[in-house]
C-alpha atoms as a PDB file:
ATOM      1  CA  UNK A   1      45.869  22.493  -3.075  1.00  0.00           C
ATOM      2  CA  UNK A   2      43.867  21.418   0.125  1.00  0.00           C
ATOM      3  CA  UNK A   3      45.620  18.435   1.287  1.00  0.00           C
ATOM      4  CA  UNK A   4      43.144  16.438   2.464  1.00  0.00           C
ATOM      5  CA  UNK A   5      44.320  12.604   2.352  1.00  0.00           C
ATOM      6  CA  UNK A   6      47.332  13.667   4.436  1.00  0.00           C
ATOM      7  CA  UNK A   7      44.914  13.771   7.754  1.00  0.00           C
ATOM      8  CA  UNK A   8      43.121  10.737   6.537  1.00  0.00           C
ATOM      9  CA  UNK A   9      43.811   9.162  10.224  1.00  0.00           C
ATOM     10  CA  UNK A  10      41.858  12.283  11.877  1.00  0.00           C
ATOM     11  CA  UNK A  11      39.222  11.333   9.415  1.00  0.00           C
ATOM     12  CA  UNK A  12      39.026   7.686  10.662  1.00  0.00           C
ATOM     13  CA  UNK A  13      39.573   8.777  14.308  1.00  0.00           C
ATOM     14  CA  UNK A  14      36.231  10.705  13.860  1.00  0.00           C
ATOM     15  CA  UNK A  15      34.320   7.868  12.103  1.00  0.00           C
ATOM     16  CA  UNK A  16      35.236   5.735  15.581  1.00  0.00           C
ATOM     17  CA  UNK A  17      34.365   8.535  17.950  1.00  0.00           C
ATOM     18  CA  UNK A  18      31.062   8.242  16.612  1.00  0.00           C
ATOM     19  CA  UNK A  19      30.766   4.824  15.915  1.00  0.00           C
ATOM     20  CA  UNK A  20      31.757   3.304  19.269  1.00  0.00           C
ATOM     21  CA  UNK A  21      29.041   4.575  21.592  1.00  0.00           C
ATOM     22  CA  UNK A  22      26.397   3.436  19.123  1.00  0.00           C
ATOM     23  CA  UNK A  23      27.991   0.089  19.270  1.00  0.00           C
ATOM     24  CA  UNK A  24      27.975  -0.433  22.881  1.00  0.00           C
ATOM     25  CA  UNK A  25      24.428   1.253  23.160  1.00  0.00           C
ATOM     26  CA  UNK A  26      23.399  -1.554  20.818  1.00  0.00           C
ATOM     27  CA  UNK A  27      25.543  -4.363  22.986  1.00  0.00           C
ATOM     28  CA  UNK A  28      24.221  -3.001  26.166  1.00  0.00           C
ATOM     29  CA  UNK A  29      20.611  -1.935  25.531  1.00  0.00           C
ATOM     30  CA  UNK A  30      20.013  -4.299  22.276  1.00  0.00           C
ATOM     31  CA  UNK A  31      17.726  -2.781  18.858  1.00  0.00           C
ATOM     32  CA  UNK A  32      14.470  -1.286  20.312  1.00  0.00           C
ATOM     33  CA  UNK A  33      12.258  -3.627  18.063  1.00  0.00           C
ATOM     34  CA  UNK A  34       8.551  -2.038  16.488  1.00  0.00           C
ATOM     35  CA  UNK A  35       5.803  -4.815  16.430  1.00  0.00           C
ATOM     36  CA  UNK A  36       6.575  -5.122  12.715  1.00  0.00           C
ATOM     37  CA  UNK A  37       9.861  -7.495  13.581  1.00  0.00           C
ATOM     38  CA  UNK A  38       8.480  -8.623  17.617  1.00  0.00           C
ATOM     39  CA  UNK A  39       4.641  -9.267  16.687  1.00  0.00           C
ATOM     40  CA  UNK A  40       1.331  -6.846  18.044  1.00  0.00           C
ATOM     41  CA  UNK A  41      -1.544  -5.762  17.196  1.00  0.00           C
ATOM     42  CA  UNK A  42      -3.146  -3.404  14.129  1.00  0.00           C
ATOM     43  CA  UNK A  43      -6.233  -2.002  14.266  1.00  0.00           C
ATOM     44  CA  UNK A  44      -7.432   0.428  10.908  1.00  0.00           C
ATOM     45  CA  UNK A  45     -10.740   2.061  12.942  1.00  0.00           C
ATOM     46  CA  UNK A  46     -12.962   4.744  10.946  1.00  0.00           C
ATOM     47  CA  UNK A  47     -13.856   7.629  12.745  1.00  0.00           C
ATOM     48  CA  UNK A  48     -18.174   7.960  12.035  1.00  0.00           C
ATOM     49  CA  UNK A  49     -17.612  11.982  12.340  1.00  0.00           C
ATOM     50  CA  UNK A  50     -15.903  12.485   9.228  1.00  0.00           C
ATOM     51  CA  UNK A  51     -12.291  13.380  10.739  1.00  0.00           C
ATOM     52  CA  UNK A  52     -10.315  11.123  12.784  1.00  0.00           C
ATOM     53  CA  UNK A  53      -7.611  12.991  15.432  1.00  0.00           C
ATOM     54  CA  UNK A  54      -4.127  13.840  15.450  1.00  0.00           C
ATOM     55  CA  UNK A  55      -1.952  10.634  15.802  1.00  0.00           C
ATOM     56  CA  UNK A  56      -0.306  12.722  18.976  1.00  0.00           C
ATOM     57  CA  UNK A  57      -3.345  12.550  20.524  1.00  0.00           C
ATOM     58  CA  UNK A  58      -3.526   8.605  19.807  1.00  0.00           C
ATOM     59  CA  UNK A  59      -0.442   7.521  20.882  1.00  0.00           C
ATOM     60  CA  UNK A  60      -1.087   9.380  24.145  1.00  0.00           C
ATOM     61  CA  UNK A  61      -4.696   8.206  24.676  1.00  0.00           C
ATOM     62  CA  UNK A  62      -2.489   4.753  24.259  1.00  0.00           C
ATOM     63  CA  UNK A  63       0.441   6.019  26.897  1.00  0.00           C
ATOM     64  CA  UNK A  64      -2.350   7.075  29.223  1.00  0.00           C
ATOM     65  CA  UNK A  65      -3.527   3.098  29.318  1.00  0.00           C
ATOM     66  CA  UNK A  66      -0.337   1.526  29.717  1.00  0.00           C
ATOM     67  CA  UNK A  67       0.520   1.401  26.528  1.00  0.00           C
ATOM     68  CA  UNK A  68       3.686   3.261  25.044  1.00  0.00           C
ATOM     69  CA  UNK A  69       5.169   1.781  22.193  1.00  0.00           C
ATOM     70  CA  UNK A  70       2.748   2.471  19.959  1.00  0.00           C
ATOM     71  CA  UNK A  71       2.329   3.473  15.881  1.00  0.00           C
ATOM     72  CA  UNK A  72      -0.145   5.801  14.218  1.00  0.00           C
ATOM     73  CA  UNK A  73      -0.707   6.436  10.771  1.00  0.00           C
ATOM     74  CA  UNK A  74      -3.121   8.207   9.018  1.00  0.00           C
ATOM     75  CA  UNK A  75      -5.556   6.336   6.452  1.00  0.00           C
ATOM     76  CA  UNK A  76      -7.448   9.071   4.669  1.00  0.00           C
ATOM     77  CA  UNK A  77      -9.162  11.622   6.553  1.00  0.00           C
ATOM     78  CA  UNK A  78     -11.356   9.974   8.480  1.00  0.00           C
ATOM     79  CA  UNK A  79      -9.265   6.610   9.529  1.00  0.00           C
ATOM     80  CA  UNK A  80      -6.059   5.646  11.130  1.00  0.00           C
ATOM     81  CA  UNK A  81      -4.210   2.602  11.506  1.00  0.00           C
ATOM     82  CA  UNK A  82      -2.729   1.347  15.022  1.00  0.00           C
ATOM     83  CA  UNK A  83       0.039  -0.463  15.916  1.00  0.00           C
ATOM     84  CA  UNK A  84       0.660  -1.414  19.554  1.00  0.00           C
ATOM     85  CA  UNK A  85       1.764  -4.557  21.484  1.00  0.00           C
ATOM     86  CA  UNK A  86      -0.341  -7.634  20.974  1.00  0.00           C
ATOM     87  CA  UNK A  87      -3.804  -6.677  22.870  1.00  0.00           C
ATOM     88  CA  UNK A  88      -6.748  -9.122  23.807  1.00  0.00           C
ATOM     89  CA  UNK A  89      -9.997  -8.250  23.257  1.00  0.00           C
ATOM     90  CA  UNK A  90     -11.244  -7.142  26.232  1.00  0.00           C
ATOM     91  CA  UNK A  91      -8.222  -4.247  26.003  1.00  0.00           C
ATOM     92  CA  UNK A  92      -9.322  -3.533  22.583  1.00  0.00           C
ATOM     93  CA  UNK A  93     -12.520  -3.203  23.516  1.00  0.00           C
ATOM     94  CA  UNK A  94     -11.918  -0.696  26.432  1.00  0.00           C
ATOM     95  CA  UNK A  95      -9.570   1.336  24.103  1.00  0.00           C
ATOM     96  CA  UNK A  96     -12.277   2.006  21.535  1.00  0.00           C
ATOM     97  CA  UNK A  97     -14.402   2.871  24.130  1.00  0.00           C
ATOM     98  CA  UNK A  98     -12.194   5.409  25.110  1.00  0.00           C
ATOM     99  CA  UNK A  99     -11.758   6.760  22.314  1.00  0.00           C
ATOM    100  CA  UNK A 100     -15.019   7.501  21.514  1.00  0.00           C
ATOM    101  CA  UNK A 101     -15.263   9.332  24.576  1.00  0.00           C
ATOM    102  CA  UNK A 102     -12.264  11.274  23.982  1.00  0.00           C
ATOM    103  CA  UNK A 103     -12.967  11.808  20.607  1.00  0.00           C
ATOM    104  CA  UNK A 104     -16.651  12.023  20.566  1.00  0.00           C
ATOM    105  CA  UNK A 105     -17.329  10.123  17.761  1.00  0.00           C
ATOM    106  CA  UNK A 106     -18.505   6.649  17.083  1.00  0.00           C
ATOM    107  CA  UNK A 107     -15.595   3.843  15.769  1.00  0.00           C
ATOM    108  CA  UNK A 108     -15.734   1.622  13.367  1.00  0.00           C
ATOM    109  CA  UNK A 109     -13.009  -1.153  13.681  1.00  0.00           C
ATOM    110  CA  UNK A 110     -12.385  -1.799   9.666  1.00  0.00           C
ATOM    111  CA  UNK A 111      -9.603  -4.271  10.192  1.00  0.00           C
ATOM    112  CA  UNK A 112      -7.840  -5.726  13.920  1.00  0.00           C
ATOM    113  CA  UNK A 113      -5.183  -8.267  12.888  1.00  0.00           C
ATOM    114  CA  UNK A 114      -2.724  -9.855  15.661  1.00  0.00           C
ATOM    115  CA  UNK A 115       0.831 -10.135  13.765  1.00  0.00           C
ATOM    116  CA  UNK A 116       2.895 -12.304  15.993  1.00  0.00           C
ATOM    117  CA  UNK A 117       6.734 -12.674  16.110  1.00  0.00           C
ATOM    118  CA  UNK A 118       7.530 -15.525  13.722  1.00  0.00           C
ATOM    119  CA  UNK A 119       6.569 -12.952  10.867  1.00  0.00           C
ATOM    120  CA  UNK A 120       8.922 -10.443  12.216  1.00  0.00           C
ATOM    121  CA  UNK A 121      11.684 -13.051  12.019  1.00  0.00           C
ATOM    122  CA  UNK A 122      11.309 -13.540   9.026  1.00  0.00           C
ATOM    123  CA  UNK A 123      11.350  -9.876   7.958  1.00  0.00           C
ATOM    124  CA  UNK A 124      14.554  -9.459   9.776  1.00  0.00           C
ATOM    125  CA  UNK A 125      16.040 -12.231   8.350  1.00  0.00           C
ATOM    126  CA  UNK A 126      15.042 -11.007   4.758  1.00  0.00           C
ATOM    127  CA  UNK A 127      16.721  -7.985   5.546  1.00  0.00           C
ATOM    128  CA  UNK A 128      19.655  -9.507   6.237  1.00  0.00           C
ATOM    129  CA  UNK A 129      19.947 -11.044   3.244  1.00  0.00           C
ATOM    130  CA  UNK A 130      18.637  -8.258   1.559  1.00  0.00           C
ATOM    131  CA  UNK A 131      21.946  -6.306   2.345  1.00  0.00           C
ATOM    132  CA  UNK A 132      24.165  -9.154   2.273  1.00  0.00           C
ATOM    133  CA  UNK A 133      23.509  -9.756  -1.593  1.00  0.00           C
ATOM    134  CA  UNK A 134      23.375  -5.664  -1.959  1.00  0.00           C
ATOM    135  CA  UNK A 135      26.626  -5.869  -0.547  1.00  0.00           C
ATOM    136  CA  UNK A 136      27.768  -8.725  -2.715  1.00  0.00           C
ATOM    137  CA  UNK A 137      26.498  -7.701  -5.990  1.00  0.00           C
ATOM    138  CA  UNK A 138      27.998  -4.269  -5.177  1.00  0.00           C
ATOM    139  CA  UNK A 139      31.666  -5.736  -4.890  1.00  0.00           C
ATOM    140  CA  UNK A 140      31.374  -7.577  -7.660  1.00  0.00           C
ATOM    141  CA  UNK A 141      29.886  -4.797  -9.948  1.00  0.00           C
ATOM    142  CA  UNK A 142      32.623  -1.931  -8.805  1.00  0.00           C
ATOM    143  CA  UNK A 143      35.410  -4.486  -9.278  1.00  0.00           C
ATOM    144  CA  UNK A 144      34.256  -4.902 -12.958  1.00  0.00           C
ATOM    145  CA  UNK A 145      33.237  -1.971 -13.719  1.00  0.00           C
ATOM    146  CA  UNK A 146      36.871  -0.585 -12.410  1.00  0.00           C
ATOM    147  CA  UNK A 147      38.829  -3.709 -14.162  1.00  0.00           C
ATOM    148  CA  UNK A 148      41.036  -1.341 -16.482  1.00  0.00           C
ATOM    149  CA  UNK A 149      42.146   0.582 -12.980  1.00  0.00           C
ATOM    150  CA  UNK A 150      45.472  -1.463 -11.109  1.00  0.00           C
ATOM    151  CA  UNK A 151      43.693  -3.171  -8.090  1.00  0.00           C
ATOM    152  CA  UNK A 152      39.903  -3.021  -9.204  1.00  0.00           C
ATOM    153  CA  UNK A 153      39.094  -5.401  -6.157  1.00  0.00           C
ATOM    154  CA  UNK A 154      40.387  -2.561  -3.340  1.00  0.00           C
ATOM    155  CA  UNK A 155      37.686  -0.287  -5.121  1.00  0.00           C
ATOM    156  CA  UNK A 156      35.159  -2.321  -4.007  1.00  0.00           C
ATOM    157  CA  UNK A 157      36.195  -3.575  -1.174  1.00  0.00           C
ATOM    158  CA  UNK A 158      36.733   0.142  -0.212  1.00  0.00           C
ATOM    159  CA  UNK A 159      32.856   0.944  -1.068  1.00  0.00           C
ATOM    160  CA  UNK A 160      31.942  -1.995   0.874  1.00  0.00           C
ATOM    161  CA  UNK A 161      33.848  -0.533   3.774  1.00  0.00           C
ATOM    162  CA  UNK A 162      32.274   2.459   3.709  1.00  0.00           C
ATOM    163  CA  UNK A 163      28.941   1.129   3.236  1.00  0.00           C
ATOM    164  CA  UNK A 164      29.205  -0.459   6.446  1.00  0.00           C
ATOM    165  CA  UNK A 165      30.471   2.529   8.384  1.00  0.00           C
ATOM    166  CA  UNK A 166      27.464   4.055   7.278  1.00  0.00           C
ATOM    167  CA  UNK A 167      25.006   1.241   8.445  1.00  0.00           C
ATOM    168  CA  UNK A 168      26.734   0.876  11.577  1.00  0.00           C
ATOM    169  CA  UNK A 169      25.975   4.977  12.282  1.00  0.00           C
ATOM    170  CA  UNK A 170      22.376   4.305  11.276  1.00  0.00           C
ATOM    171  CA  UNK A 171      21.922   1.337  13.949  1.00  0.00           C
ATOM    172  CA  UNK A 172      24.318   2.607  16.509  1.00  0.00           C
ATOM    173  CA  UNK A 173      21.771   6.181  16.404  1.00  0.00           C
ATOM    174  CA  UNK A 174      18.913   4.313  16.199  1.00  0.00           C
ATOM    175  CA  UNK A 175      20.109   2.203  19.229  1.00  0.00           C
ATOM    176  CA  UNK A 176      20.544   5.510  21.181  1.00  0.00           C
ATOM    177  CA  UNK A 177      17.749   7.330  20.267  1.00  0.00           C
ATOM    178  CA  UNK A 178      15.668   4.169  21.182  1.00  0.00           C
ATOM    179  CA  UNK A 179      17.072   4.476  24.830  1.00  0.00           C
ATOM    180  CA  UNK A 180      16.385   8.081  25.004  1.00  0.00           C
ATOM    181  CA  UNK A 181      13.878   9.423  23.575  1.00  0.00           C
ATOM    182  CA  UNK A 182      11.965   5.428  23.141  1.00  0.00           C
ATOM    183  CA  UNK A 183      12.318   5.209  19.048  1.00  0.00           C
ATOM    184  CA  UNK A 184      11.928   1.746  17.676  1.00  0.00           C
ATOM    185  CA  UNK A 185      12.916  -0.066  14.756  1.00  0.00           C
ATOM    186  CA  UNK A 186      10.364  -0.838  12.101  1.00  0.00           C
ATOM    187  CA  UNK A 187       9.635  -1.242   8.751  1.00  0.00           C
ATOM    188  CA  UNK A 188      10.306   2.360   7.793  1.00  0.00           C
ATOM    189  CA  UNK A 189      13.479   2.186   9.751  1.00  0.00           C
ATOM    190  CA  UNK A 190      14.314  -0.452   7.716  1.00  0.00           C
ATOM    191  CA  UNK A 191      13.579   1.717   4.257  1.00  0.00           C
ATOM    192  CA  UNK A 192      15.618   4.189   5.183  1.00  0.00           C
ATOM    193  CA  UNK A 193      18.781   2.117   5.978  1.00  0.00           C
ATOM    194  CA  UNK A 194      18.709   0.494   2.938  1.00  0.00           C
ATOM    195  CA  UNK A 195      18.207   3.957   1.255  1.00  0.00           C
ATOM    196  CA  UNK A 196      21.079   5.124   3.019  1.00  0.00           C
ATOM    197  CA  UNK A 197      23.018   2.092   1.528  1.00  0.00           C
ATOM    198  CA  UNK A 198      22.066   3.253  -1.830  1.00  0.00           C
ATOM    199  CA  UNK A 199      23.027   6.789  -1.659  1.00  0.00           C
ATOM    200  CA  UNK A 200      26.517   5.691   0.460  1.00  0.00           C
ATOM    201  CA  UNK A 201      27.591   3.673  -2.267  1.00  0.00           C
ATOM    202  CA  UNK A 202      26.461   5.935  -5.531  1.00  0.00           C
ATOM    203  CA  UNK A 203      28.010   8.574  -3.986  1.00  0.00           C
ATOM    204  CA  UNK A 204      31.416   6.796  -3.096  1.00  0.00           C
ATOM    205  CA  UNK A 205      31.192   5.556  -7.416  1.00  0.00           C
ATOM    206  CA  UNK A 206      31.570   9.271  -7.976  1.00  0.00           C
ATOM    207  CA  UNK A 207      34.416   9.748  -6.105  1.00  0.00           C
ATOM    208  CA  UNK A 208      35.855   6.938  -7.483  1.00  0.00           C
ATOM    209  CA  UNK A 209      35.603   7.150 -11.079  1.00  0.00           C
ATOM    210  CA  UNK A 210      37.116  10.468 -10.765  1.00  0.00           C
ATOM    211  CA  UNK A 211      40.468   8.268  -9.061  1.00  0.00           C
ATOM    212  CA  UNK A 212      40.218   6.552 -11.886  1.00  0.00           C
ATOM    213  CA  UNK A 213      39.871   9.120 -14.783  1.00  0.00           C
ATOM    214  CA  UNK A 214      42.407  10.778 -12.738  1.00  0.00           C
ATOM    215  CA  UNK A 215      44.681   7.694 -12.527  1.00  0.00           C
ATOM    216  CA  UNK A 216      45.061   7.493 -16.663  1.00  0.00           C
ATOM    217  CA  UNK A 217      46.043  11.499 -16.477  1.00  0.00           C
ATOM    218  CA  UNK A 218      48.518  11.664 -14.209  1.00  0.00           C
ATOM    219  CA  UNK A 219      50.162   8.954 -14.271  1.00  0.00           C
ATOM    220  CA  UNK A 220      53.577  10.174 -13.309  1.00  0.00           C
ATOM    221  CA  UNK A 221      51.681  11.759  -9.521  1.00  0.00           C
ATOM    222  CA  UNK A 222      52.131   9.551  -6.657  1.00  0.00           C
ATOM    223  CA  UNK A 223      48.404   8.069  -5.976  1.00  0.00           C
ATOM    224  CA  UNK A 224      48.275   9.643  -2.586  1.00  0.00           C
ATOM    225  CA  UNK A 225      48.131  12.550  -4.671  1.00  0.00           C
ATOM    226  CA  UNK A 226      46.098  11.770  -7.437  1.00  0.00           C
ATOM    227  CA  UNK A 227      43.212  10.300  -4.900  1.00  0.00           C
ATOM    228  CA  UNK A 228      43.785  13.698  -3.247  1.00  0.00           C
ATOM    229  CA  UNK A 229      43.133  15.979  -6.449  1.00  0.00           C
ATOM    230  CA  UNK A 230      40.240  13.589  -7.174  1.00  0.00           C
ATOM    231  CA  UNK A 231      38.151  14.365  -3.870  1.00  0.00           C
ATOM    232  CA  UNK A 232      38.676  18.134  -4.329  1.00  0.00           C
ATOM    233  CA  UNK A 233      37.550  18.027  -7.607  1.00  0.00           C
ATOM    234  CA  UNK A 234      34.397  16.029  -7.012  1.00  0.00           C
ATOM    235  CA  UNK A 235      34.050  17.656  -3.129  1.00  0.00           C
ATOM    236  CA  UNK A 236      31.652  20.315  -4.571  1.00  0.00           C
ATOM    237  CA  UNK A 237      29.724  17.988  -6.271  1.00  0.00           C
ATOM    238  CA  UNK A 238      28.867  15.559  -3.829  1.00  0.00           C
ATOM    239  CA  UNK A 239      28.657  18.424  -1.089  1.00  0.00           C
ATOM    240  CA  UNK A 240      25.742  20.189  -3.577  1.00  0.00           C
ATOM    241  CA  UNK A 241      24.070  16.843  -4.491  1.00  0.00           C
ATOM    242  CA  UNK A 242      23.790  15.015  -0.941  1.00  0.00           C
ATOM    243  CA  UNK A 243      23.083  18.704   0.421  1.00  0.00           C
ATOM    244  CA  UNK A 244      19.667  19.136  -1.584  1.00  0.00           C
ATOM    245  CA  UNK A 245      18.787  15.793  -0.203  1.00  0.00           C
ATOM    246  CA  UNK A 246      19.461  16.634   3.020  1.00  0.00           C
ATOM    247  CA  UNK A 247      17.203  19.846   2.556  1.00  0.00           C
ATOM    248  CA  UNK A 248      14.397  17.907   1.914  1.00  0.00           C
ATOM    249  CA  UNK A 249      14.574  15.382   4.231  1.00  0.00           C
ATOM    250  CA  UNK A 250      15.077  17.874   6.926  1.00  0.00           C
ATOM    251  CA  UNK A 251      12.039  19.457   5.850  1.00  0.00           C
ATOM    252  CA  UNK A 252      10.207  16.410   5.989  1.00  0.00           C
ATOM    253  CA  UNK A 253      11.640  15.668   9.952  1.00  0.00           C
ATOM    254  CA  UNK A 254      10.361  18.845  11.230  1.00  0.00           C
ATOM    255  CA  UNK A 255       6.876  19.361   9.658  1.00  0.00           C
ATOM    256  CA  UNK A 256       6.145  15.914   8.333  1.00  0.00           C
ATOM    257  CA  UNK A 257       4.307  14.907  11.277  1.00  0.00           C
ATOM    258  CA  UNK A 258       4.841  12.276  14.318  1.00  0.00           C
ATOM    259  CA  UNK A 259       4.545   9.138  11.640  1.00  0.00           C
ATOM    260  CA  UNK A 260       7.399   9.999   9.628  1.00  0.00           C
ATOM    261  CA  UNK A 261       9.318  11.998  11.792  1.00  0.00           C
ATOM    262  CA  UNK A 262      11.854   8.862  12.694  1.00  0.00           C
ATOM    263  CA  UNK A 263      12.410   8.085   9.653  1.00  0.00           C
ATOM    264  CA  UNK A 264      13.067  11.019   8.167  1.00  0.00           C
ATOM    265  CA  UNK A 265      15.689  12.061  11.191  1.00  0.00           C
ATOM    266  CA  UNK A 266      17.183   8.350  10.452  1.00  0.00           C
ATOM    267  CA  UNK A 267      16.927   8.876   6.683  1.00  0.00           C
ATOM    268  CA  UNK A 268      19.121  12.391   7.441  1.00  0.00           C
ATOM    269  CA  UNK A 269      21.677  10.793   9.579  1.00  0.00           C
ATOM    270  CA  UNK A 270      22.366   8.434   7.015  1.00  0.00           C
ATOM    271  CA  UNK A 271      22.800  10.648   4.303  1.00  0.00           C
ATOM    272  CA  UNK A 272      25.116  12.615   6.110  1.00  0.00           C
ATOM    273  CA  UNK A 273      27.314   9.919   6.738  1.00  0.00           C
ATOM    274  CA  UNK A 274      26.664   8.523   3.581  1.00  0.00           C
ATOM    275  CA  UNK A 275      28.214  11.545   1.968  1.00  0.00           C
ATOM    276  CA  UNK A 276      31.179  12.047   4.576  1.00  0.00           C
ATOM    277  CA  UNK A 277      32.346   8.165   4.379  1.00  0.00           C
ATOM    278  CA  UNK A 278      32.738   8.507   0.699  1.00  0.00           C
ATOM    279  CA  UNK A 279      35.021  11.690   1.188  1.00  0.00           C
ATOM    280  CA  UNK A 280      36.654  10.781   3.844  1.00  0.00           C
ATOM    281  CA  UNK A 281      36.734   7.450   4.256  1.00  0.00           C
ATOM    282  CA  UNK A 282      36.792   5.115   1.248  1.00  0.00           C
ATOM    283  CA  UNK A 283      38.964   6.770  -0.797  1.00  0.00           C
ATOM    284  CA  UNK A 284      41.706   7.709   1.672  1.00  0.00           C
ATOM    285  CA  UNK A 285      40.922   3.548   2.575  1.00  0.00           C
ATOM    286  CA  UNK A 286      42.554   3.183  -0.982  1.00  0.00           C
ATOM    287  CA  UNK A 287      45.667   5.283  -0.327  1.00  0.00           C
ATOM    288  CA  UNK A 288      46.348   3.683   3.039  1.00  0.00           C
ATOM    289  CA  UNK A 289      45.811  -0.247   1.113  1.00  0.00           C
ATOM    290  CA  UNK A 290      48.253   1.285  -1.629  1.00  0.00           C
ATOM    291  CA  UNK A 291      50.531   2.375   0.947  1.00  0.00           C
ATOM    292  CA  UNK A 292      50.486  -0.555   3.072  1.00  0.00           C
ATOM    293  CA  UNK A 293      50.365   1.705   6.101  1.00  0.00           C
ATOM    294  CA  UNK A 294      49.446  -0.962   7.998  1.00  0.00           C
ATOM    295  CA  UNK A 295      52.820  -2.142   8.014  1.00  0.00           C
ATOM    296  CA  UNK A 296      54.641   1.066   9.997  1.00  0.00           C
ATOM    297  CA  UNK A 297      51.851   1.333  12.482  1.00  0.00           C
ATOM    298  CA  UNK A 298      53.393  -0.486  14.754  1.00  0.00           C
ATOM    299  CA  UNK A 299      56.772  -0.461  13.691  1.00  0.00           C
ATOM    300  CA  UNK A 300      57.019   3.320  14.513  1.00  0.00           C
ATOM    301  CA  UNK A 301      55.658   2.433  17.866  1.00  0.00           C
ATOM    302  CA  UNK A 302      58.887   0.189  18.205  1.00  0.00           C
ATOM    303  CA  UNK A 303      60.894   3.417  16.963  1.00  0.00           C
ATOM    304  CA  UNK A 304      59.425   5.664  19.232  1.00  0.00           C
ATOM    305  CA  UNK A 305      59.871   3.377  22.559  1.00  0.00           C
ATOM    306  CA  UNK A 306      63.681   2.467  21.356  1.00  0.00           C
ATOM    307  CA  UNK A 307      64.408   6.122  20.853  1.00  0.00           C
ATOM    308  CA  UNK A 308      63.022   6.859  24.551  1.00  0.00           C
ATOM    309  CA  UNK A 309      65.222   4.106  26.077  1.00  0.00           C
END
C-alpha cells in the first residue's frame, strides 16, 4: 500500500510554497478591485447595425482613451454592456462617438448608470459574511453529522482548515494575476470563490466518511493507517470526479471568450486545490491532531542540537 500520510509534512510544505507569495502579493500590492466592489460606470448601448463588436475590440477602443480597467459583456447580438471607472458625461459622450466611428454604426445608449463605492462595500461586506456563516454552518453540520466517530469536532475543524487553504490560493492568484497580467476582482470572481468553497468542502466529506466507515472496520489499525487506506480508496474517485470538472472549466477558459475567461481560470485554480487540500491536507490534518505531533516538533529540535553538542 502507497503510504501516503507518512509524507503528510511534504504535503503541507507544498500548500505554503504556494500560499506565501500570494499572501505577500496581496499585503504588498492589495486585491485589484472591479467597479462592482470600488464604484464606475455601466453603460448597456445597442448597436443600430444589427451586430455589436467583439468585446476585445471594446476594451481596447477603451485602453486606447485612457481607460484600462474595463468590463465587456455581451447582451444579445446586437448590445453590450460596459463597465469602466466612473466617467462624466462629456467622456461618455466622446466614447460613443468613437465608437461609432470605429464601428460604423449608430449607438443607442439603453441604460448609463454611475454605481459608486458605498454599494461595493456593501457587497464585500456581504461576502464576508456570506463565507463566515458557510463556514460556520459547515462546522457545525460535519461535527453532527460525524457525532458517532471519536472526535467529531476535529472533522470539521479539519474541513474548515482546508476550506481556507483553498480560499487563500484563490485570492493569493487572483492577487498575482491582478499585478501581472491587470485581472480584477468582481462579481464573477466572487462566484467562483464561493464555488470553489463548495466543491473544497463536498469533496473533503468524501474523504471523510470513508475515515469514518473505515474507522468502525478496522478498529484494531492504528488511525494513521486507517486515514491512510481511506484516501487510497477514495483517491480515484475524487481524482475522476474533480477531473471532469476541471475538463470543462478548462474548456470554458480557453474558448469561452474575454468575459469569462477570469473566471473560469479562477474557477480552475480553485478546483484544483479544492481537490488536492482534501487529499492531502485535511485528512492527514486529522492524523497529525490525533497524534499530537505538535508536541515533538520542537522537542526533536532540542534532541537534535543536544546530540550535536
Amino acid at each position: 500500500m502507497i503510504d501516503l500520510i507518512g509524507k503528510r509534512y511534504y504535503y503541507f510544505l507544498i500548500s505554503l510554497i504556494v500560499i506565501v507569495p500570494g499572501i505577500i502579493a496581496l499585503i504588498i500590492w492589495g486585491m485589484p478591485l472591479a467597479i462592482d466592489f470600488t464604484g464606475g460606470t455601466a453603460l448597456e448601448v445597442k448597436f443600430d447595425s444589427g451586430t455589436a463588436p467583439q468585446p476585445a475590440q471594446v476594451v481596447k477602443l477603451y485602453a486606447d482613451m485612457g481607460f484600462p480597467d474595463v468590463q465587456v459583456q455581451s447582451s444579445g447580438a446586437d448590445a453590450l454592456i460596459i463597465r469602466s471607472k466612473e466617467l462624466d458625461e462629456q467622456t461618455k459622450t466622446n466614447i460613443i462617438a468613437k465608437m461609432q466611428t470605429q464601428f460604423d454604426s449608430s449607438i443607442t445608449v439603453m441604460r448609463a448608470d454611475t454605481v459608486g463605492p458605498l454599494i461595493g462595500a456593501a457587497v464585500t461586506q456581504a461576502a464576508a459574511l456570506a463565507v463566515f456563516a458557510a463556514a460556520v454552518f459547515i462546522l457545525a453540520y460535519i461535527t453532527w453529522a460525524f457525532r458517532g466517530v471519536t472526535h467529531a469536532f476535529r472533522f470539521g475543524t479539519a474541513a474548515i482548515i482546508a476550506m481556507i487553504h483553498d480560499a487563500l490560493v484563490v485570492l493569493g492568484v487572483e492577487a498575482l494575476l491582478g499585478h501581472f497580467m491587470g485581472w480584477q476582482a468582481d462579481s464573477l470572481f466572487l462566484t467562483a470563490l464561493l464555488t470553489v468553497i463548495g466543491f473544497s468542502v463536498h469533496d473533503t466529506i468524501v474523504v471523510f466518511d470513508r475515515i469514518r466507515e473505515n474507522s468502525t472496520i478496522y478498529r484494531r489499525l492504528p488511525f494513521e493507517k486507517v486515514v491512510n487506506h481511506s484516501i487510497i480508496q477514495t483517491l480515484g474517485r475524487s481524482i475522476n470526479t474533480q477531473l471532469t470538472v476541471m475538463v470543462c472549466t478548462a474548456a470554458l477558459a480557453l474558448f469561452g471568450g474575454i468575459t469569462i475567461r477570469q473566471f473560469a481560470t479562477i474557477l480552475l485554480v480553485g478546483i484544483f486545490s479544492g481537490t488536492y487540500s482534501s487529499i492531502f491536507n485535511a485528512a492527514p490534518i486529522l492524523v497529525v491532531w490525533e497524534n499530537r505531533e505538535w508536541k515533538n516538533w520542537f522537542r526533536r529540535r532540542e534532541k537534535t542540537d543536544t546530540a550535536e553538542a
